[in-house]
Protein backbone atom coordinates (compact mmCIF):
# COMPACT_ATOMS: atom_id res chain seq x y z
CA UNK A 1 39.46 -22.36 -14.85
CA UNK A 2 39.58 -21.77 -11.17
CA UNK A 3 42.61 -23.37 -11.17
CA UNK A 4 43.98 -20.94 -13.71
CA UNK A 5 42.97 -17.94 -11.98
CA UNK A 6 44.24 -18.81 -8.98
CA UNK A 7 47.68 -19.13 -10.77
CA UNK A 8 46.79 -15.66 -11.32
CA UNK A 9 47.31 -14.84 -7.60
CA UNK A 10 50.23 -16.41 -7.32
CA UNK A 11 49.88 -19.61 -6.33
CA UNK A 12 51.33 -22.66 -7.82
CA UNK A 13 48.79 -25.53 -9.12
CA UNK A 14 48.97 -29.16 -9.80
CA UNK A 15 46.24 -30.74 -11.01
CA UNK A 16 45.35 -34.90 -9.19
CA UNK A 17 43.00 -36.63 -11.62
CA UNK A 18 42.20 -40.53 -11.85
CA UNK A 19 42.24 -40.42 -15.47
CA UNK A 20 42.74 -38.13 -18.50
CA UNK A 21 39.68 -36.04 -20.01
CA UNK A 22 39.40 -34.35 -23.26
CA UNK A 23 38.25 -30.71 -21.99
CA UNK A 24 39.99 -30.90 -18.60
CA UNK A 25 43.87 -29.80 -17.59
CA UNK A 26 47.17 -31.27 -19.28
CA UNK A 27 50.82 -30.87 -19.86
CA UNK A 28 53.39 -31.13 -16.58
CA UNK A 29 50.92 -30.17 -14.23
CA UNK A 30 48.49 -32.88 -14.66
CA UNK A 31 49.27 -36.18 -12.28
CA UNK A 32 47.55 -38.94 -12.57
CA UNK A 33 46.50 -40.63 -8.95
CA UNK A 34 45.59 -44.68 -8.78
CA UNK A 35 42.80 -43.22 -5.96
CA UNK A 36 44.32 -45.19 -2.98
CA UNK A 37 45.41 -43.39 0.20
CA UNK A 38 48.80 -44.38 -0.12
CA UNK A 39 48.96 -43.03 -3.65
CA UNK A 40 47.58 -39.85 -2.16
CA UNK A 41 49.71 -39.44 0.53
CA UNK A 42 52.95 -40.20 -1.82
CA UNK A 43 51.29 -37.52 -4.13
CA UNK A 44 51.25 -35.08 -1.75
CA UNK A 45 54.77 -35.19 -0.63
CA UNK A 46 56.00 -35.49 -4.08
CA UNK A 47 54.57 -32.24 -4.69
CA UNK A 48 54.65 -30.03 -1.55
CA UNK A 49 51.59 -29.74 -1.35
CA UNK A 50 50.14 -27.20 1.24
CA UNK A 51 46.52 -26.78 0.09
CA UNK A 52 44.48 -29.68 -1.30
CA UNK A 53 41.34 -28.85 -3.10
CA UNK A 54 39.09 -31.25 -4.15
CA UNK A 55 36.33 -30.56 -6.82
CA UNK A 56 33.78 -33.10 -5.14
CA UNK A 57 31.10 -34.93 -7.39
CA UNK A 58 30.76 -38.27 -5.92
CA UNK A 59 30.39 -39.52 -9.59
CA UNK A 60 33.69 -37.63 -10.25
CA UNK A 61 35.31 -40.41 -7.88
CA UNK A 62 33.14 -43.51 -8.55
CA UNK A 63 31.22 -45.16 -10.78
CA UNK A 64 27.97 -45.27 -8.41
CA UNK A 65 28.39 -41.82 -6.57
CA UNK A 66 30.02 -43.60 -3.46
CA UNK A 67 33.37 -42.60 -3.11
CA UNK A 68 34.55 -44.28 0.08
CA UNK A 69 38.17 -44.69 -1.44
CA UNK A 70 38.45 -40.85 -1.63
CA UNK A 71 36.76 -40.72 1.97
CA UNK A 72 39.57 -43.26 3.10
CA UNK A 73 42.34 -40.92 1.36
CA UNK A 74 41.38 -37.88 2.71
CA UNK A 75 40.44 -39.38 5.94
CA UNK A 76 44.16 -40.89 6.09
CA UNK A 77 45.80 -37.82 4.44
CA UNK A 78 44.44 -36.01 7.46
CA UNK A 79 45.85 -38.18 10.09
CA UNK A 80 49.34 -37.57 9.21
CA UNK A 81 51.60 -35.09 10.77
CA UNK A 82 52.29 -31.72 8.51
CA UNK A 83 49.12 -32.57 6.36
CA UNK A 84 47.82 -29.99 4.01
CA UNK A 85 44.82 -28.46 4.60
CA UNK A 86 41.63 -30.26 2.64
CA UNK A 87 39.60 -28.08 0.95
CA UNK A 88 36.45 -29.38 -0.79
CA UNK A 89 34.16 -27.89 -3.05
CA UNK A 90 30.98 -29.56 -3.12
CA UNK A 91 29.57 -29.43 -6.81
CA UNK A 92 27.27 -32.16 -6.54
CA UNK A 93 25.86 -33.85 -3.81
CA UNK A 94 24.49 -37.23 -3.11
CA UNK A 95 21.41 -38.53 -6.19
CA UNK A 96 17.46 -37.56 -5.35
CA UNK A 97 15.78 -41.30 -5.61
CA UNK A 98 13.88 -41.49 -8.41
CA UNK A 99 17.39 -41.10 -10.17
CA UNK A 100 18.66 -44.31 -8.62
CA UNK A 101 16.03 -47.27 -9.97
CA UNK A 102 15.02 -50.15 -7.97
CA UNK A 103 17.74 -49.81 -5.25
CA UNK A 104 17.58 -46.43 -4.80
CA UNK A 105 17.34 -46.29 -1.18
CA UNK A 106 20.63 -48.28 -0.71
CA UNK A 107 22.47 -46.56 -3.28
CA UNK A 108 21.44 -42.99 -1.86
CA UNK A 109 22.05 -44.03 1.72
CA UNK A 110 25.61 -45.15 0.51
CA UNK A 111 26.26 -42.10 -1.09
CA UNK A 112 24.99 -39.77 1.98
CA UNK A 113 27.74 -41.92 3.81
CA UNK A 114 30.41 -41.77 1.73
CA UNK A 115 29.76 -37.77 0.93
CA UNK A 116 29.18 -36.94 4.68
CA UNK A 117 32.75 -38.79 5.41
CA UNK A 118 34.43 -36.41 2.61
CA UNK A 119 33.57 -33.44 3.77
CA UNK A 120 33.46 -34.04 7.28
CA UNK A 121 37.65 -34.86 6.73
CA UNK A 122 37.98 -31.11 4.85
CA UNK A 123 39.08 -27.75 7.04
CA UNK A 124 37.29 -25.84 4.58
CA UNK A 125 33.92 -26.75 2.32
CA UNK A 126 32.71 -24.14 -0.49
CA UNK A 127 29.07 -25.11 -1.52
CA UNK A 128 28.45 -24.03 -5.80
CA UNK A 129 24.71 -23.66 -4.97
CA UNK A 130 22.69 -22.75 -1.57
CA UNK A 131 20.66 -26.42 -2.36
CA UNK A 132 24.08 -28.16 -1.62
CA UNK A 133 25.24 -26.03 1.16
CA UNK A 134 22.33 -26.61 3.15
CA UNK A 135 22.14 -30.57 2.33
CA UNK A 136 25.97 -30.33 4.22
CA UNK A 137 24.63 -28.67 6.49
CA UNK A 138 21.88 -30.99 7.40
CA UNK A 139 22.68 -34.22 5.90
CA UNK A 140 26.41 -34.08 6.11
CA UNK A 141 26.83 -32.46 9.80
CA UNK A 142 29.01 -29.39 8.29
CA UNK A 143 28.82 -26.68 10.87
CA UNK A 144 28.01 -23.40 9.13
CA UNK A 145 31.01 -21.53 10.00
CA UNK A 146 33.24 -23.81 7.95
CA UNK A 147 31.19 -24.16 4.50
CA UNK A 148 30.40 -20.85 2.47
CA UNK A 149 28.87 -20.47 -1.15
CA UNK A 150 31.53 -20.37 -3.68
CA UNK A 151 29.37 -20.13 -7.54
CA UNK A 152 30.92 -20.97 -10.83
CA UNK A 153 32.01 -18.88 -13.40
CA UNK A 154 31.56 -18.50 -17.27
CA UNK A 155 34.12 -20.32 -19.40
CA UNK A 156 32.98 -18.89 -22.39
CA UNK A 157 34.61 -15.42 -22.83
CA UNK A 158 31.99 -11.85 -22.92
CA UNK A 159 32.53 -10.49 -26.46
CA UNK A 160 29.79 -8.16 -28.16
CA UNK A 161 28.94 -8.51 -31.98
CA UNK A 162 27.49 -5.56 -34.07
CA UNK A 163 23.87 -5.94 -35.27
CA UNK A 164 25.61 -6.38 -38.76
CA UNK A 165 26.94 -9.39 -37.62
CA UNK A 166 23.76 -10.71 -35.93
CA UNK A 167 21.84 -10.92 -39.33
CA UNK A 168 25.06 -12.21 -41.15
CA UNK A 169 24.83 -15.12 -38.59
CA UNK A 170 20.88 -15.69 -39.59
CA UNK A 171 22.10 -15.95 -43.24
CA UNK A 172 24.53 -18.50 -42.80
CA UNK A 173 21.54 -20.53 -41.48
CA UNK A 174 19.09 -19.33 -43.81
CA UNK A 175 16.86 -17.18 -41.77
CA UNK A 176 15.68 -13.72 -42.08
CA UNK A 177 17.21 -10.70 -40.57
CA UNK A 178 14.85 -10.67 -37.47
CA UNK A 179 14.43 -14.44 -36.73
CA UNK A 180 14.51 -15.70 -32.64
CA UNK A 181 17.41 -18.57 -32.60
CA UNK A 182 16.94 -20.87 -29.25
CA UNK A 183 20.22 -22.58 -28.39
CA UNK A 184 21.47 -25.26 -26.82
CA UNK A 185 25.12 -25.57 -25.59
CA UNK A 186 27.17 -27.93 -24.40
CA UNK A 187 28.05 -31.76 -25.00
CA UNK A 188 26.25 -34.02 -27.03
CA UNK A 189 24.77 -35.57 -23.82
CA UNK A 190 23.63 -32.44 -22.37
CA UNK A 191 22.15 -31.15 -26.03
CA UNK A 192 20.40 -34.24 -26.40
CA UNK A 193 18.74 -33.62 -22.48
CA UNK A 194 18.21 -30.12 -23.36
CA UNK A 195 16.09 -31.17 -26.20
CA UNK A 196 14.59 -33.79 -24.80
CA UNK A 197 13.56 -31.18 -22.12
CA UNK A 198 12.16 -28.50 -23.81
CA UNK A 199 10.57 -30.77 -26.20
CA UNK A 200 7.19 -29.35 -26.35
CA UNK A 201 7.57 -25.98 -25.96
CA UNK A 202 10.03 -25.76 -28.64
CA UNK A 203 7.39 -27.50 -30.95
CA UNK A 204 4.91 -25.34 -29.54
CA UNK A 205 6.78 -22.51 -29.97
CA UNK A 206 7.80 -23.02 -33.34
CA UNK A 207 4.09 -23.59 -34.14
CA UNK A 208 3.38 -20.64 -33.11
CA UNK A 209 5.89 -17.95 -34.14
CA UNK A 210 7.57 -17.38 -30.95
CA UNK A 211 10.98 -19.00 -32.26
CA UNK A 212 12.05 -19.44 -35.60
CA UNK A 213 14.81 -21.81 -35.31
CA UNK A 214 16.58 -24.07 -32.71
CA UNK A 215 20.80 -24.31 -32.86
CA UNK A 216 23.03 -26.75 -31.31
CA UNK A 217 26.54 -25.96 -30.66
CA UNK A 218 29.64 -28.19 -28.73
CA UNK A 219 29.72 -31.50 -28.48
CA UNK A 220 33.18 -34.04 -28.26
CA UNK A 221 33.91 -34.33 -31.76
CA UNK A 222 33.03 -33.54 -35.12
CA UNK A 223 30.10 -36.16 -36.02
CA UNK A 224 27.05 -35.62 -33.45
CA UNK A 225 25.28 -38.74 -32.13
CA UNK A 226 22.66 -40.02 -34.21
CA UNK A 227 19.91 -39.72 -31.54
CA UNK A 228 20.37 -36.07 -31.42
CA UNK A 229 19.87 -35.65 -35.05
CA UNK A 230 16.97 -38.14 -34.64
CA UNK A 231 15.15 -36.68 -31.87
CA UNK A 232 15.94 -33.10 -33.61
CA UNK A 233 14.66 -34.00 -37.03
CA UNK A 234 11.46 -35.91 -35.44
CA UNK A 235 10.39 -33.24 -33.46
CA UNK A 236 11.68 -30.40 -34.75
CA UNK A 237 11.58 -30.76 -38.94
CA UNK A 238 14.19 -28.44 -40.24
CA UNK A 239 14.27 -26.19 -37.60
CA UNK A 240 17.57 -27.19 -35.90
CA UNK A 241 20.85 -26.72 -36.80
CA UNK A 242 23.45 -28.81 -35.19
CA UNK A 243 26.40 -26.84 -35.10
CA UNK A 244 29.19 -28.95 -33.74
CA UNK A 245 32.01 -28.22 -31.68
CA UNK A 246 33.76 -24.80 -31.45
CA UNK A 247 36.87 -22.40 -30.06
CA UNK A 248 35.40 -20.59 -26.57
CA UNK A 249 35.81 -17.12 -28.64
CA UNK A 250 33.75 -18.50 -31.60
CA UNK A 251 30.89 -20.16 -28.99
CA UNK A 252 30.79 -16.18 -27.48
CA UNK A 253 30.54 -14.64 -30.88
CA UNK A 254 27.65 -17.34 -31.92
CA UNK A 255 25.66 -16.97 -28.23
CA UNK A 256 25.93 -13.10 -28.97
CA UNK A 257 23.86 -13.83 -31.99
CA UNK A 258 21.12 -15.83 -30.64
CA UNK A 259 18.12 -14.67 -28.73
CA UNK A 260 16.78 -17.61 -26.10
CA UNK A 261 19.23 -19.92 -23.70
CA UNK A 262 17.89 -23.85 -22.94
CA UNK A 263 19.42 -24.30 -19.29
CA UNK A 264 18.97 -28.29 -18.83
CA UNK A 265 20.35 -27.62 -15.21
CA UNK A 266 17.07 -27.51 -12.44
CA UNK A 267 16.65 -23.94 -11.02
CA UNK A 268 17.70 -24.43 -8.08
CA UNK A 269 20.87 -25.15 -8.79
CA UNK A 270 21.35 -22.82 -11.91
CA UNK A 271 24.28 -21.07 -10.68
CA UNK A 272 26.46 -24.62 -10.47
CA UNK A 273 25.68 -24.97 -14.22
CA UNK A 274 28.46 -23.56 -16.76
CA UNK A 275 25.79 -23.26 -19.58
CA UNK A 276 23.52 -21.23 -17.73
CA UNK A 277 27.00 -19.26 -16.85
CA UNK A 278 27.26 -18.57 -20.61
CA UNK A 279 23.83 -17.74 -21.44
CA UNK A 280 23.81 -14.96 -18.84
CA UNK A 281 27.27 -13.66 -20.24
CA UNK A 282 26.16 -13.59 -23.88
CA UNK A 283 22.89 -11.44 -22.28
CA UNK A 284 20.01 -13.87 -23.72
CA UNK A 285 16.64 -14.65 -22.42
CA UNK A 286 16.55 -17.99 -19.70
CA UNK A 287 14.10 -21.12 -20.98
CA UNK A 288 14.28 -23.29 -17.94
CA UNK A 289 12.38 -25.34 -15.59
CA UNK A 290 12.49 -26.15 -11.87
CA UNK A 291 12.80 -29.76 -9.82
CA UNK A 292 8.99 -30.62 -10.72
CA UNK A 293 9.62 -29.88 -14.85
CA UNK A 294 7.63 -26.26 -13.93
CA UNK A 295 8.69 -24.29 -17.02
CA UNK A 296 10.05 -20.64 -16.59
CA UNK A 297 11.22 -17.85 -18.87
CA UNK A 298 13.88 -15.72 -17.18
CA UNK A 299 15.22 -12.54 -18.20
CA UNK A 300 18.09 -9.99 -17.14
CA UNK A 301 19.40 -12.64 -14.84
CA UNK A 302 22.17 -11.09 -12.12
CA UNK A 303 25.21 -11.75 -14.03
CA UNK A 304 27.93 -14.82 -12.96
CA UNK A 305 31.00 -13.41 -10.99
CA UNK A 306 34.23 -13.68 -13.20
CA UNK A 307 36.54 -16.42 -12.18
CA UNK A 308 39.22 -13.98 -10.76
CA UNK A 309 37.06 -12.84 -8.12
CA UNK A 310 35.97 -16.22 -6.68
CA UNK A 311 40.22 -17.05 -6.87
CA UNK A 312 40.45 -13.94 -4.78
CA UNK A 313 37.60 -15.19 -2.33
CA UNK A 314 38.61 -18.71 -2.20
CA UNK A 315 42.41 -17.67 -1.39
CA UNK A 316 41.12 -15.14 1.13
CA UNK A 317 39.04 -17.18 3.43
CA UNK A 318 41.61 -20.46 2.68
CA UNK A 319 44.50 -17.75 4.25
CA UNK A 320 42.28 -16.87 6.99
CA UNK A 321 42.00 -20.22 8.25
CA UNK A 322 45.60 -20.92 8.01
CA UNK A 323 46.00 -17.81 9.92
CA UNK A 324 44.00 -18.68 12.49
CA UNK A 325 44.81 -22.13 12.89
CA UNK A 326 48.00 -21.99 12.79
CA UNK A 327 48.10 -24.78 10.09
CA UNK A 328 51.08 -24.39 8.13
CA UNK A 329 51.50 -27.90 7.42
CA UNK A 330 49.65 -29.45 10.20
């Protein structure tokens, strides 16, 4: 979506990926790279390319979170005379250990490496969440006048519904006119987390009148995974409604309608997570919890900037620094 909007300004994108994905970018702009340096480099003069951004999650680039053949790339990418400049946006960082089993502290110390020697090779480093951009800061040796916080935006588009169509909604699911719907949004992964997080207090909850029904919406395809429905019908009995996968406009219209918003993504780094980005949009009430499972309830959240206006401050400050470098092509 970024990647749209800056299109928007002007600027002409291709999209670099190591393989194909089902919600991601495709037609003639989408190239697929083999992830060596040389395949890289022959990329890059194929295309013309003057800006390279990278959307960093060290998963994103390997199967462990240690991508020291996209450190390589970048690392020989840079080396070359007339290279672009690297831009990366750090996403995610390197794995806390206790998410990394019985070699964790190999594993993470890898991944420190291998993330520390990515964005140590770009000219420019956006940070989604202030967690990340002070880990760069003082895990990955980024000096703070070349990283800067650049948030996410909602991909789900800001519609409003009529009250009309609120308590239509209810009676497609069989619930009274003034019923709370919780939701949960996303893939079937992340739905199956969600519930799996908010386990008890939805059962509690439901116990006790404060919801009146739990609905699941996305997913990859039509048939959800049968440990969703399992989980769901176990803990839940009859009060969830899975929902399936849906057009952006018809996920708005449906958020509109419901009441509560399951954020699966830590606190901390809410404002790197695209289903928090939607809850906020559609204006619902924030069940979440922090690093230590701490549960919250958040309302009239400050809302996510629009994609357009992080385009506009992403192509600002990337100008300024060709500006002032005097890196056209370096």
């Amino acid at each position: 979506m970024l990647g749209e909007a800056l299109k928007g300004l002007g600027a002409k994108i291709d999209y670099l990926a190591l393989r194909r994905h089902e919600d991601g970018p495709d037609g003639p702009g989408l190239h697929l790279w083999d992830g060596s340096a040389k395949g890289l480099r022959q990329a890059i003069r194929r295309l013309g390319t003057e800006v390279l951004w990278i959307q960093y999650s060290g998963y994103g680039f390997s199967r462990k979170g240690i991508p020291f053949g996209l450190a390589r790339a970048l690392e020989e990418v840079r080396k070359r005379p007339a290279a672009p400049t690297i831009v990366v946006c750090v996403h995610e960082t390197h794995a806390n250990r206790t998410r990394l089993g019985w070699r964790a502290p190999l594993i993470q110390r890898l991944q420190i490496v291998a993330s520390r020697r990515v964005v140590r090779a770009a000219d420019i480093v956006f940070a989604t969440v202030d967690v990340n951009l002070n880990r760069c800061i003082d895990e990955y040796e980024v000096t703070r006048t070349s990283i800067s916080l650049l948030p996410i935006a909602s991909n789900i588009p800001n519609v409003q519904v009529r009250e009309s169509e609120r308590v239509a909604f209810r009676g497609q699911l069989g619930l009274p006119a003034n019923a709370r719907i919780a939701v949960m949004f996303g893939l079937w992964a992340t739905q199956l987390r969600t519930l799996e997080l908010f386990r008890d207090e939805l059962i509690s909850s439901l116990r006790d009148g404060r919801i009146d029904h739990v609905l699941a919406i996305g997913g990859e395809a039509k048939q959800p995974p049968k440990n969703l429905l399992k989980v769901g019908g176990k803990h839940l009995r009859g009060h969830l409604t899975v929902y399936g996968p849906a057009s952006g406009p018809e996920i708005a219209k449906i958020l509109r309608c419901c009441d509560i918003g399951l954020v699966p993504t830590p606190r901390d780094y809410l404002r790197k997570s695209g289903v928090a980005a939607a809850f906020v949009t559609a204006d619902l009430e924030l069940w979440m919890k922090n690093a230590r499972s701490e549960f919250s309830v958040v309302k009239n959240l400050a809302p996510f900037p629009q994609w357009a206006e992080l385009a506009g401050m992403a192509s600002e400050r990337i100008i300024s620094y060709i500006k002032n470098s005097g890196n056209v092509g370096r």
